[in-house]
Protein backbone atom coordinates (compact mmCIF):
# COMPACT_ATOMS: atom_id res chain seq x y z
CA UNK A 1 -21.63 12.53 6.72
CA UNK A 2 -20.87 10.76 3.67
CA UNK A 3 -17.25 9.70 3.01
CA UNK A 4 -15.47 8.48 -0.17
CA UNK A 5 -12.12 6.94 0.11
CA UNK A 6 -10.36 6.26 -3.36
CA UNK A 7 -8.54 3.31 -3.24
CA UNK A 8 -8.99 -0.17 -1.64
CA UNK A 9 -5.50 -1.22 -0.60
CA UNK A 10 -4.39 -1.59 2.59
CA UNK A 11 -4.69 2.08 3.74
CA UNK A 12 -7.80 2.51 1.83
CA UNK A 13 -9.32 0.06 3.53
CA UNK A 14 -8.31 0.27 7.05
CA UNK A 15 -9.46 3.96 6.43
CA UNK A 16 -12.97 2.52 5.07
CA UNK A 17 -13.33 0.37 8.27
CA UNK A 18 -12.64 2.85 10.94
CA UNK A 19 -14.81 5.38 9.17
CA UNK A 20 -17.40 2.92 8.82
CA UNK A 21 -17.27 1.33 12.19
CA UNK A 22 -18.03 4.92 13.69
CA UNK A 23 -21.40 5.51 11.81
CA UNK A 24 -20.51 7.15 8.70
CA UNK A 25 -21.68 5.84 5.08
CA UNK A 26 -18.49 4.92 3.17
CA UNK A 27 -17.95 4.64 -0.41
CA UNK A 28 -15.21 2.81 -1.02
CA UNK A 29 -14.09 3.33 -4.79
CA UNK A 30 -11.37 1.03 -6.99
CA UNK A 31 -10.56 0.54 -10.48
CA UNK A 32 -10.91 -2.91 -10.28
CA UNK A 33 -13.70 -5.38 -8.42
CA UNK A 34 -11.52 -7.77 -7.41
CA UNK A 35 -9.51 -5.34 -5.73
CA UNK A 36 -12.84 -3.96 -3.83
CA UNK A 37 -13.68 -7.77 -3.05
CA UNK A 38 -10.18 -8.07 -0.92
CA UNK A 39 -10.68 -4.78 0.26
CA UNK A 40 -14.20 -6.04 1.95
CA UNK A 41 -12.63 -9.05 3.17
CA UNK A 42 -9.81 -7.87 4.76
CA UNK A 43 -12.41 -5.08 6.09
CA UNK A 44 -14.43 -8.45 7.46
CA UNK A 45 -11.67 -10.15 9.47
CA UNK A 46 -10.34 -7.51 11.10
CA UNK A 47 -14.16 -7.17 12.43
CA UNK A 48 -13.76 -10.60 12.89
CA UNK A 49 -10.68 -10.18 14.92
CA UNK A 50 -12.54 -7.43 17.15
CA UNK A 51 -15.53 -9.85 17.87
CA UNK A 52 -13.66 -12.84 19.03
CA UNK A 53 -11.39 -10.35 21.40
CA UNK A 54 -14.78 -8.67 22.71
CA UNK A 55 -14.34 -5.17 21.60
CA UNK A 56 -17.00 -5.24 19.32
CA UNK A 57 -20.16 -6.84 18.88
CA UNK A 58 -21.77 -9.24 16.04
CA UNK A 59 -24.26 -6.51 15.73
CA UNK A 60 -21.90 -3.66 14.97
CA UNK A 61 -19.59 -5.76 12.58
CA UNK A 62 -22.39 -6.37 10.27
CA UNK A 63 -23.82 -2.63 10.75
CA UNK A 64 -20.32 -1.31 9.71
CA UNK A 65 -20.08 -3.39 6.86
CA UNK A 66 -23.31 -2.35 5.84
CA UNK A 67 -22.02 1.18 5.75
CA UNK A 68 -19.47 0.72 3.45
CA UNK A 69 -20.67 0.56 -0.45
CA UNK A 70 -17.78 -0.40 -3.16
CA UNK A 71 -17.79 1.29 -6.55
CA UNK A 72 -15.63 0.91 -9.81
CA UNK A 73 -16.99 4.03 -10.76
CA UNK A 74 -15.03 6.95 -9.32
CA UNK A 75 -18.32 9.48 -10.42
CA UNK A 76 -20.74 7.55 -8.67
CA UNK A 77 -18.75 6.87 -5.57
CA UNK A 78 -18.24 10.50 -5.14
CA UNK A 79 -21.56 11.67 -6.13
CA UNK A 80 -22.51 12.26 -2.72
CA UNK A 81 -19.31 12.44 -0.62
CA UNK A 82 -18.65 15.34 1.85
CA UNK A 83 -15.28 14.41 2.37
CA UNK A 84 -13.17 12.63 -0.44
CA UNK A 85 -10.19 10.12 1.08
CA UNK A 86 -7.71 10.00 -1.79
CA UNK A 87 -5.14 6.14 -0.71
CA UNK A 88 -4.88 5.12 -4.16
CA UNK A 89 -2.10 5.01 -6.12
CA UNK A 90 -1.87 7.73 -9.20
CA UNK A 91 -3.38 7.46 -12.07
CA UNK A 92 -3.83 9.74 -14.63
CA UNK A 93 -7.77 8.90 -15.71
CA UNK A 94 -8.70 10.39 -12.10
CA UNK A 95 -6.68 13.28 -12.20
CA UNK A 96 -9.01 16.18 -12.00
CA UNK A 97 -12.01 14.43 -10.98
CA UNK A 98 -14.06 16.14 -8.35
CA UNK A 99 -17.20 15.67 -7.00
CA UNK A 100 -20.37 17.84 -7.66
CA UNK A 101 -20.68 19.69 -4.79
CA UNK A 102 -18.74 21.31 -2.08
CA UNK A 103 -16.42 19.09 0.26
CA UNK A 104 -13.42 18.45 1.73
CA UNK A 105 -10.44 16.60 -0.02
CA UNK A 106 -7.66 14.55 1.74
CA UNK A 107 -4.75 12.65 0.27
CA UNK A 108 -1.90 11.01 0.68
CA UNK A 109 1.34 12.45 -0.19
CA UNK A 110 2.82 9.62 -1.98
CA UNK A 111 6.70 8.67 -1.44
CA UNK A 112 8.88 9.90 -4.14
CA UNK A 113 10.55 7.41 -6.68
CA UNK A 114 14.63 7.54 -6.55
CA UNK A 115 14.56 8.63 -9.82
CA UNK A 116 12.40 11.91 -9.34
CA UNK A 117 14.30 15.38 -8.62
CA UNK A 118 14.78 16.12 -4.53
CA UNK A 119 11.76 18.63 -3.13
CA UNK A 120 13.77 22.00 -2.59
CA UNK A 121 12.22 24.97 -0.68
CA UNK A 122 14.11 27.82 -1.38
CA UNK A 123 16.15 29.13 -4.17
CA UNK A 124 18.73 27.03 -5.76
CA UNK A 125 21.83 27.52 -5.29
């Protein structure tokens, strides 16, 4: 299966790695390369972290980071994904961007600002 997770920050990541580290191609998609370079990095010393305590092996850190591809390019990093990841943060450029065939789409339901009206269910009153 081929997953896409959109947006390299902390959660984005950590959700790159564990997909990753169980066998499944990752594309791992950002606005920004310098953002995706962290992203990898952090991605790399966690694995790090897991070799030196002996859960994992040299072997498998470098085949999981071989799984996981960055893109800037939210098109081409969904291209092929069967299930889209959605950790970023919004922006308006992506909204309505799917990919070209049929697959599932998670995301992250994102905290709301002070500012923004409370969530009612129900009629008001």
């Amino acid at each position: 299966m081929n997953v896409a997770v959109i947006g390299s920050g902390t959660m984005g990541n950590g959700i790159a790695h564990v997909f990753a580290q169980h066998g499944f191609a990752v594309a791992l998609i950002d606005v920004q390369q310098p953002a995706l370079d962290r992203a990898l990095g952090t991605v790399a010393k966690n694995l790090d972290r897991q070799v030196a305590k002996g859960t994992l092996a040299e072997a498998d850190k470098a085949a999981t980071l071989g799984r996981i591809r960055p893109f800037t390019s939210l098109a081409e990093g969904v291209a092929d994904a069967e299930l889209v990841v959605e950790a970023a943060t919004e922006n308006a450029s992506w909204t309505g961007t799917r990919p070209p065939g049929p697959c599932w789409r998670r995301t992250r339901r994102p905290s709301p600002s002070p500012k923004s009206p409370p969530l009612r269910s129900g009629p008001r009153r």
